[in-house]
PDB file of N, CA and C in Angstrom:
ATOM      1  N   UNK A   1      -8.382   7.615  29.814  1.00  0.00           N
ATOM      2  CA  UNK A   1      -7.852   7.926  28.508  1.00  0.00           C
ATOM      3  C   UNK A   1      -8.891   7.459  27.482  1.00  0.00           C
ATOM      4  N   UNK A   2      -9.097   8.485  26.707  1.00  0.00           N
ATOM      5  CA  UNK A   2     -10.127   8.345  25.612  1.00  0.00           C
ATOM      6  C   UNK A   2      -9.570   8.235  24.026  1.00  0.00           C
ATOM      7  N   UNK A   3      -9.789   7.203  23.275  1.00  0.00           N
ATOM      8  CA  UNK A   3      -9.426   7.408  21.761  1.00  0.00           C
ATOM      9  C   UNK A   3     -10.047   8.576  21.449  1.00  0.00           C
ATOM     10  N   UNK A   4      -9.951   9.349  20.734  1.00  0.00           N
ATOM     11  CA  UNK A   4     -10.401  10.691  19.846  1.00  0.00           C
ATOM     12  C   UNK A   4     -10.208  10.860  18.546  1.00  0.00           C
ATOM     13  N   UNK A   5      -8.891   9.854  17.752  1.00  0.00           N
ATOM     14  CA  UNK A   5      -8.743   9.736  16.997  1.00  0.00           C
ATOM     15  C   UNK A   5      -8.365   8.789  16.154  1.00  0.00           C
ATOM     16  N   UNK A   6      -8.088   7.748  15.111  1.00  0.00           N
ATOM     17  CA  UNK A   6      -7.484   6.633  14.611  1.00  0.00           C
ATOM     18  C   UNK A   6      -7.346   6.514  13.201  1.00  0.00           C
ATOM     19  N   UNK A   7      -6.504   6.056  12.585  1.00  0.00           N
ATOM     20  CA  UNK A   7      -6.408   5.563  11.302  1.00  0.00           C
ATOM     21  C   UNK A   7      -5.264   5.015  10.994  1.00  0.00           C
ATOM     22  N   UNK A   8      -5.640   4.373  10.155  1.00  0.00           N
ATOM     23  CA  UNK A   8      -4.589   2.874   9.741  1.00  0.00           C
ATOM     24  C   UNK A   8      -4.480   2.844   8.069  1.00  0.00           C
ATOM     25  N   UNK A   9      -3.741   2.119   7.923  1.00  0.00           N
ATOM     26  CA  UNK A   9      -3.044   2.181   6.476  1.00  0.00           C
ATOM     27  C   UNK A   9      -1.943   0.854   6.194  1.00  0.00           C
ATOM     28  N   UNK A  10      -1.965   0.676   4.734  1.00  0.00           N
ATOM     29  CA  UNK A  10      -1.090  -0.715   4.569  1.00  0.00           C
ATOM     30  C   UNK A  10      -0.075   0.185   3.529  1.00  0.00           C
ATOM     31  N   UNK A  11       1.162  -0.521   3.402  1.00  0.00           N
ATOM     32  CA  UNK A  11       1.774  -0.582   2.318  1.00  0.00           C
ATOM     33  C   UNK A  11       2.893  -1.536   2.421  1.00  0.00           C
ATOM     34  N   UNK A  12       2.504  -2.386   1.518  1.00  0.00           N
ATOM     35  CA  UNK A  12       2.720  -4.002   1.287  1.00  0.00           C
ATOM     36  C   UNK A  12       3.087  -4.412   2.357  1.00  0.00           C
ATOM     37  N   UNK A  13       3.595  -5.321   3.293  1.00  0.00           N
ATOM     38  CA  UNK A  13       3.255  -6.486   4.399  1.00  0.00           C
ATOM     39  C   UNK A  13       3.453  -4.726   5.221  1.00  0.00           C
ATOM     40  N   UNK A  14       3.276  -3.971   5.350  1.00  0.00           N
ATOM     41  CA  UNK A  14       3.566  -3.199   6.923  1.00  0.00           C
ATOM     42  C   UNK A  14       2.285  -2.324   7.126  1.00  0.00           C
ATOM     43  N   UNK A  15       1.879  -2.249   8.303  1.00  0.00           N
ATOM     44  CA  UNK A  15       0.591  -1.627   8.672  1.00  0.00           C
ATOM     45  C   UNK A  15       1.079  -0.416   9.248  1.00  0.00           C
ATOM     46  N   UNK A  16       0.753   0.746   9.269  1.00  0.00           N
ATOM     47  CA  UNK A  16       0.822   1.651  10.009  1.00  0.00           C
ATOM     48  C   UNK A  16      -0.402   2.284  10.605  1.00  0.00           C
ATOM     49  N   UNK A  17      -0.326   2.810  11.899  1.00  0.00           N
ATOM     50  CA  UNK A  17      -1.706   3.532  12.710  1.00  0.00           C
ATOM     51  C   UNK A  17      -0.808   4.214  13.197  1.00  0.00           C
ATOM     52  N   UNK A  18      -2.043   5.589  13.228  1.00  0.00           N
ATOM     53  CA  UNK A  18      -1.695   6.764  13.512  1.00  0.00           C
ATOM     54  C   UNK A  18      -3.326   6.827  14.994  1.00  0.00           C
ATOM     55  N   UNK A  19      -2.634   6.847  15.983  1.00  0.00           N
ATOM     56  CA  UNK A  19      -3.758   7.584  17.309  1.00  0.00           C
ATOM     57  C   UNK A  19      -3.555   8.452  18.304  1.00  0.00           C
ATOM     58  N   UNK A  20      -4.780   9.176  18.298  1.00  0.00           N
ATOM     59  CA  UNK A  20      -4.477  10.336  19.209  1.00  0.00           C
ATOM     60  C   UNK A  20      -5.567   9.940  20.554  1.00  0.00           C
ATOM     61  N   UNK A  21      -5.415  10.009  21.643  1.00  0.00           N
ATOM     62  CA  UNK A  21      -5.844   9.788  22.708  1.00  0.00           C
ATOM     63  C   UNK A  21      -5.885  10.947  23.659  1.00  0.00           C
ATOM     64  N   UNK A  22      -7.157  11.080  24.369  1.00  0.00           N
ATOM     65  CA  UNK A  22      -7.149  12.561  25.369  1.00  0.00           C
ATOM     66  C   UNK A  22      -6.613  11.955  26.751  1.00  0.00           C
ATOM     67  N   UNK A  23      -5.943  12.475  27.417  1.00  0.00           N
ATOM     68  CA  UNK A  23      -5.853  11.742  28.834  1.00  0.00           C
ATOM     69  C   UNK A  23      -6.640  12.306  29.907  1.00  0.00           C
ATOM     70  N   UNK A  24      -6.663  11.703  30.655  1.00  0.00           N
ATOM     71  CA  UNK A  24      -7.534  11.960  32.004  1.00  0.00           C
ATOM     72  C   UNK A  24      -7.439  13.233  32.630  1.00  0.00           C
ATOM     73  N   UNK A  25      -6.132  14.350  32.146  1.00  0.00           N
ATOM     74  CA  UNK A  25      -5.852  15.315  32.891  1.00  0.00           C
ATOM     75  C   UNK A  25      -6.168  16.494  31.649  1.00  0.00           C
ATOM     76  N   UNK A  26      -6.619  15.923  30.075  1.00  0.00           N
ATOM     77  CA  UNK A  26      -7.111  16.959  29.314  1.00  0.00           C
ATOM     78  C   UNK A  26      -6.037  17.082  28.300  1.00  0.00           C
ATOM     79  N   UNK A  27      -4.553  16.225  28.718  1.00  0.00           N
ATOM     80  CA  UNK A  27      -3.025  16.518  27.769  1.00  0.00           C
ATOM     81  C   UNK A  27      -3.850  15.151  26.603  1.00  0.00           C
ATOM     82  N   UNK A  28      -3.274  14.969  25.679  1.00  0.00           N
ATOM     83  CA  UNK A  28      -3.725  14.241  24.526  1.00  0.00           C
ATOM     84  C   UNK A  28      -2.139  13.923  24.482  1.00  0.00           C
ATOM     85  N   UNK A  29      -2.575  12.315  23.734  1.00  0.00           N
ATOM     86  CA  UNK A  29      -0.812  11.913  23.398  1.00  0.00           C
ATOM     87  C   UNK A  29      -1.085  11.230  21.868  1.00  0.00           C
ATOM     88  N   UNK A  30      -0.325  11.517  21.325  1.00  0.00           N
ATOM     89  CA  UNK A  30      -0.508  10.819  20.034  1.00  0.00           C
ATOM     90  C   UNK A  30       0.554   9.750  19.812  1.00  0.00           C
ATOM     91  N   UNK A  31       0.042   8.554  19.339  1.00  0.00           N
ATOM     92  CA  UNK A  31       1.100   7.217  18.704  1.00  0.00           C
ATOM     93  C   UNK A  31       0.780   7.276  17.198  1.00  0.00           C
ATOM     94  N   UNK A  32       2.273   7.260  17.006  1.00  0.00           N
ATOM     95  CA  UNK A  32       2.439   6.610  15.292  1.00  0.00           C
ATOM     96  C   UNK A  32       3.204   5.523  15.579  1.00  0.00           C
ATOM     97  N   UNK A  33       2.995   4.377  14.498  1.00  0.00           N
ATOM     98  CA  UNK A  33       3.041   2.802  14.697  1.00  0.00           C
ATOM     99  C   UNK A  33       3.459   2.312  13.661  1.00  0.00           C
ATOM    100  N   UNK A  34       4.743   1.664  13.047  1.00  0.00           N
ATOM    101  CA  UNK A  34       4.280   0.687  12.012  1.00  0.00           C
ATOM    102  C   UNK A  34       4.350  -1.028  12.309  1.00  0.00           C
ATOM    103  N   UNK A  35       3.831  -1.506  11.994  1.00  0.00           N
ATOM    104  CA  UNK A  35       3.665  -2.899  12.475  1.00  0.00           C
ATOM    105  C   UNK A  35       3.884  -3.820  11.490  1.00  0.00           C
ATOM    106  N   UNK A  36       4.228  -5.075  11.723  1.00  0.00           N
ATOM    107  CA  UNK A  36       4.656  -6.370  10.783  1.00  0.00           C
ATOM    108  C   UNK A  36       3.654  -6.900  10.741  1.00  0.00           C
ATOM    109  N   UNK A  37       2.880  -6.610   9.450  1.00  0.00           N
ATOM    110  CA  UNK A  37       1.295  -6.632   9.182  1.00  0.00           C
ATOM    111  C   UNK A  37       1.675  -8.205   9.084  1.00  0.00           C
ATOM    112  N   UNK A  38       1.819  -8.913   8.914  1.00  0.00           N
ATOM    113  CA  UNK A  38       1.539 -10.622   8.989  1.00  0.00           C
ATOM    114  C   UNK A  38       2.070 -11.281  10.035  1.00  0.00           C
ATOM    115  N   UNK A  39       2.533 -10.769  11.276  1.00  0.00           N
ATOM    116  CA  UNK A  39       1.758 -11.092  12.292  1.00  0.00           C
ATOM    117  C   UNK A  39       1.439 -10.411  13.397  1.00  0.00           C
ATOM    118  N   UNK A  40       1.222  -9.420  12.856  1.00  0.00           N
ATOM    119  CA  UNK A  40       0.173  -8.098  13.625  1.00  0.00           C
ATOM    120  C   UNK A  40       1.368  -7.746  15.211  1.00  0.00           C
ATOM    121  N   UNK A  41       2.309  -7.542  15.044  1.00  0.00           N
ATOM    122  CA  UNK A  41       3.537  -6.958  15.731  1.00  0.00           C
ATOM    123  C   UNK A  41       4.068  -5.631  15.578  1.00  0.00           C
ATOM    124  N   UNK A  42       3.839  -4.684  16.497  1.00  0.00           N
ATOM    125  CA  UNK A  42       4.441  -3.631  16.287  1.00  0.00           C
ATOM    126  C   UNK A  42       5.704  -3.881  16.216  1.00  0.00           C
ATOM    127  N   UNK A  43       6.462  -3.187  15.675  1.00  0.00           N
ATOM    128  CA  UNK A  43       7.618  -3.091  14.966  1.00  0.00           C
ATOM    129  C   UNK A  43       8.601  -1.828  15.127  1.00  0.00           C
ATOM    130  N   UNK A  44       7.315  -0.356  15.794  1.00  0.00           N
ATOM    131  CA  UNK A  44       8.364   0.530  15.819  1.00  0.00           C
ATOM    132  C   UNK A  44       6.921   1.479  16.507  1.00  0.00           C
ATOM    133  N   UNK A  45       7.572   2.356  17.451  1.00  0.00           N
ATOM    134  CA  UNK A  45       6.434   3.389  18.002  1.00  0.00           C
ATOM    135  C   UNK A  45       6.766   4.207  18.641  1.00  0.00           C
ATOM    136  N   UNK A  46       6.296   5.541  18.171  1.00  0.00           N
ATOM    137  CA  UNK A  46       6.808   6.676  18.802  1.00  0.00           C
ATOM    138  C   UNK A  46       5.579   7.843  19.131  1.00  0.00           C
ATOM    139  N   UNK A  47       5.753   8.224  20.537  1.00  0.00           N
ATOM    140  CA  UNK A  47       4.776   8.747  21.218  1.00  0.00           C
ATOM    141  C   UNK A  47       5.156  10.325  21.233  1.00  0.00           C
ATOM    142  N   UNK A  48       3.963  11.334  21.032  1.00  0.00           N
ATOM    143  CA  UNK A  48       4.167  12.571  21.031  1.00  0.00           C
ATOM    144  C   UNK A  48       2.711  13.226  22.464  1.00  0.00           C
ATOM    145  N   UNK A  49       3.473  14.120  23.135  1.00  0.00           N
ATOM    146  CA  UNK A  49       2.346  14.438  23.800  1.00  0.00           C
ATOM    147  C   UNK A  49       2.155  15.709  23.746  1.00  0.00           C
ATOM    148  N   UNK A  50       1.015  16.338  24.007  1.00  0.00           N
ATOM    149  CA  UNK A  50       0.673  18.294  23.958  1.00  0.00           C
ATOM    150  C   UNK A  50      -0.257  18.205  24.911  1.00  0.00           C
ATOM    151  N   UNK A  51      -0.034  19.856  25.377  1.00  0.00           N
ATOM    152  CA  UNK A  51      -1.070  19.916  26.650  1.00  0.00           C
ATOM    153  C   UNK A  51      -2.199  20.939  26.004  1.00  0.00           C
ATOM    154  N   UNK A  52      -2.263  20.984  24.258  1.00  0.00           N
ATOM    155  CA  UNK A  52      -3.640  21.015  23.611  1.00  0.00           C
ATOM    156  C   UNK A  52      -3.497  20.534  22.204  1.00  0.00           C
ATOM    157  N   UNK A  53      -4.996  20.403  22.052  1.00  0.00           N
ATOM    158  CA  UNK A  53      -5.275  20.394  20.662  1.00  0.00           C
ATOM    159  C   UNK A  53      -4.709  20.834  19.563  1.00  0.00           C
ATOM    160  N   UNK A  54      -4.576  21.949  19.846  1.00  0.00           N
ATOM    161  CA  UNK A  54      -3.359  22.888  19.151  1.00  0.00           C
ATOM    162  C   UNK A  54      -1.950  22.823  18.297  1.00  0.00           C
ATOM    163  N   UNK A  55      -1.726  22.097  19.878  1.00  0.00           N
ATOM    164  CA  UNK A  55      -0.399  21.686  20.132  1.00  0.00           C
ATOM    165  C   UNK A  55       0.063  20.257  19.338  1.00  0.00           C
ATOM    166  N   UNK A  56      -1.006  19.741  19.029  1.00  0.00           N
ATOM    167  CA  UNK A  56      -0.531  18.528  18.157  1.00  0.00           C
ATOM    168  C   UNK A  56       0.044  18.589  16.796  1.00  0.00           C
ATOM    169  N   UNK A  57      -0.486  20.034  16.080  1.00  0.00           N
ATOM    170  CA  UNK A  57      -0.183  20.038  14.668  1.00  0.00           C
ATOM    171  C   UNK A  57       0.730  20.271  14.532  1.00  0.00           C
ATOM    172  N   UNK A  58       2.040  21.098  15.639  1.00  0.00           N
ATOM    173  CA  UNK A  58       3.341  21.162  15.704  1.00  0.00           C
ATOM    174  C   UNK A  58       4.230  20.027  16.191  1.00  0.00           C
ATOM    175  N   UNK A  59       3.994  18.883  16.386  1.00  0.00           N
ATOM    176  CA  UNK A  59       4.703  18.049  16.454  1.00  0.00           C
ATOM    177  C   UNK A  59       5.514  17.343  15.282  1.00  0.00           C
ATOM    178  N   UNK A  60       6.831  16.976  15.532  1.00  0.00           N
ATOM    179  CA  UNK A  60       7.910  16.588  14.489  1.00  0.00           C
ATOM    180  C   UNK A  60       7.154  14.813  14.056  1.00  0.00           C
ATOM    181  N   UNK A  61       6.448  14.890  13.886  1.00  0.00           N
ATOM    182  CA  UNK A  61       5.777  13.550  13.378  1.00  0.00           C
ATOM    183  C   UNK A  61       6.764  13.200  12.196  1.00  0.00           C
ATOM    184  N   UNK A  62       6.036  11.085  11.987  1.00  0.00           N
ATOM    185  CA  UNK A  62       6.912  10.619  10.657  1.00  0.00           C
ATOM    186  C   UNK A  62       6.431  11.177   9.563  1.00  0.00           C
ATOM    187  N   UNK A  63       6.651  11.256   8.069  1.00  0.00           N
ATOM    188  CA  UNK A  63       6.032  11.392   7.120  1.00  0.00           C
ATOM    189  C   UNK A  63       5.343  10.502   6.117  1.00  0.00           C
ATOM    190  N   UNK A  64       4.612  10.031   7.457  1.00  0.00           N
ATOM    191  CA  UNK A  64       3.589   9.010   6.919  1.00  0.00           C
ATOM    192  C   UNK A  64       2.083  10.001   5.800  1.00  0.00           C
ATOM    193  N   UNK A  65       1.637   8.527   5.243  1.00  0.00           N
ATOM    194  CA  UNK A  65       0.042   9.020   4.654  1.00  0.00           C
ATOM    195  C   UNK A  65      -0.728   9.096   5.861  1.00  0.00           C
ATOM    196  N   UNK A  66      -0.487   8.505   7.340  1.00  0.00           N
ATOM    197  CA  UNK A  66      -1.733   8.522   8.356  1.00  0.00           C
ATOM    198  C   UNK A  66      -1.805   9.795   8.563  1.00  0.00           C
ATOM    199  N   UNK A  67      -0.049  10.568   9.020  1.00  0.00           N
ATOM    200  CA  UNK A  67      -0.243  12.036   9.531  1.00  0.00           C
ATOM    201  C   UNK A  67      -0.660  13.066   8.366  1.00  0.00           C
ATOM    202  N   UNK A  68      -0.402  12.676   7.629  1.00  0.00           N
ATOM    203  CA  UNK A  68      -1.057  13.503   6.585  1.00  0.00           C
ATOM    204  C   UNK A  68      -2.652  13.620   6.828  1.00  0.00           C
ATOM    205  N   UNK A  69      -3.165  12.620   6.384  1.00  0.00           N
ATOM    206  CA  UNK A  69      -4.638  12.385   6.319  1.00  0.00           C
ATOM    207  C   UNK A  69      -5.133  12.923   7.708  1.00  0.00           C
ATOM    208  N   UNK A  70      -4.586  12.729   9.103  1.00  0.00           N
ATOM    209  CA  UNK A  70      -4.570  13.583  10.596  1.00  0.00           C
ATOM    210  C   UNK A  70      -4.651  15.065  10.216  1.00  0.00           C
ATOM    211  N   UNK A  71      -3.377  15.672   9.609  1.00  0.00           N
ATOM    212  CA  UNK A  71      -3.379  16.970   9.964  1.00  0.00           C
ATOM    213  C   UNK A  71      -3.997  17.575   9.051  1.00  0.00           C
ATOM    214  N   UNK A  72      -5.100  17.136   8.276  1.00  0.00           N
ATOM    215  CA  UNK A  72      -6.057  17.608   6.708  1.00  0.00           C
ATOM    216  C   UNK A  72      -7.266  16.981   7.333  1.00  0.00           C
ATOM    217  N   UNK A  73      -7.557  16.364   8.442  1.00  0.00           N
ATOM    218  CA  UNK A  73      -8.869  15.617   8.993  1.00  0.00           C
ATOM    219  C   UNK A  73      -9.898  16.802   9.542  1.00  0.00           C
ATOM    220  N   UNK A  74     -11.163  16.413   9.845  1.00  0.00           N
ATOM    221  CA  UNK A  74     -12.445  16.993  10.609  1.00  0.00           C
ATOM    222  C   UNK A  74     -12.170  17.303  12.113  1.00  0.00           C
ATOM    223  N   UNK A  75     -10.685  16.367  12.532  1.00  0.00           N
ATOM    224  CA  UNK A  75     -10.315  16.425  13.860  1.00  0.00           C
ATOM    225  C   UNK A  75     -10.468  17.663  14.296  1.00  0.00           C
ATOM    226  N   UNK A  76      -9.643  18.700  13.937  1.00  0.00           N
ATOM    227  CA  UNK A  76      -9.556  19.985  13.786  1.00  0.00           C
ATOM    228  C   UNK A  76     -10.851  21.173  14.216  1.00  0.00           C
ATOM    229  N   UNK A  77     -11.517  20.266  13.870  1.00  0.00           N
ATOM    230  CA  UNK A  77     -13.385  20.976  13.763  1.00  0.00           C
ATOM    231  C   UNK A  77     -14.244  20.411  15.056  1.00  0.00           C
ATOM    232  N   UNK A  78     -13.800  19.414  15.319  1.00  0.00           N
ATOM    233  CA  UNK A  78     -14.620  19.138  16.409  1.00  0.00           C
ATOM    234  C   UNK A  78     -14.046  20.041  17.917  1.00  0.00           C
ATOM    235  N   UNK A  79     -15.460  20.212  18.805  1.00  0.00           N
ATOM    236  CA  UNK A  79     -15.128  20.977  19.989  1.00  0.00           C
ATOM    237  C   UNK A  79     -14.161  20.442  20.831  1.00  0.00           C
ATOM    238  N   UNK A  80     -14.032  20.476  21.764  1.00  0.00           N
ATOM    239  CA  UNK A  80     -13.142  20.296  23.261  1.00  0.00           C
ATOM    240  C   UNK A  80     -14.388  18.229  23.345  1.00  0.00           C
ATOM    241  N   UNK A  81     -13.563  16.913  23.821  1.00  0.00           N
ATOM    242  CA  UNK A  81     -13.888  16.146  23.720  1.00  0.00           C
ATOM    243  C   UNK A  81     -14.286  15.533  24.914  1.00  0.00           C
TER     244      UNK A  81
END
């Protein structure tokens, strides 16, 4: 399993990350996260998986600023990883 993607974000004590990961068989899974930024504890996480690239921009994601900034990213542009 490969990172492919990441980004993180604060708003006041809570951290949120947004990652997308390729897996070993080519399916990609994406985590959205928010965490108890003072003492670095996830707090809540929910996993989405697709068997493409494609397939990620249709997922019922939170309406976070990470997925935003994800589904408006360069991700999109890069080839097969």
């Amino acid at each position: 399993m490969k990172q492919v993607y990441y980004n993180e974000g604060w708003s006041g004590p809570n951290k949120y990350t947004f990652e997308v990961y390729q897996l070993e068989n080519g399916r990609y899974r994406a985590l959205a996260r928010k965490w108890n930024g003072k003492i670095n504890k996830v707090q809540q996480e929910t996993q989405y998986l697709s068997d493409t690239r494609e397939g990620l921009k249709h997922q019922d994601y939170p309406r976070t600023r990470q997925v935003k900034i994800f589904l408006n990213s360069d991700f999109w542009e890069k080839g097969n990883d």
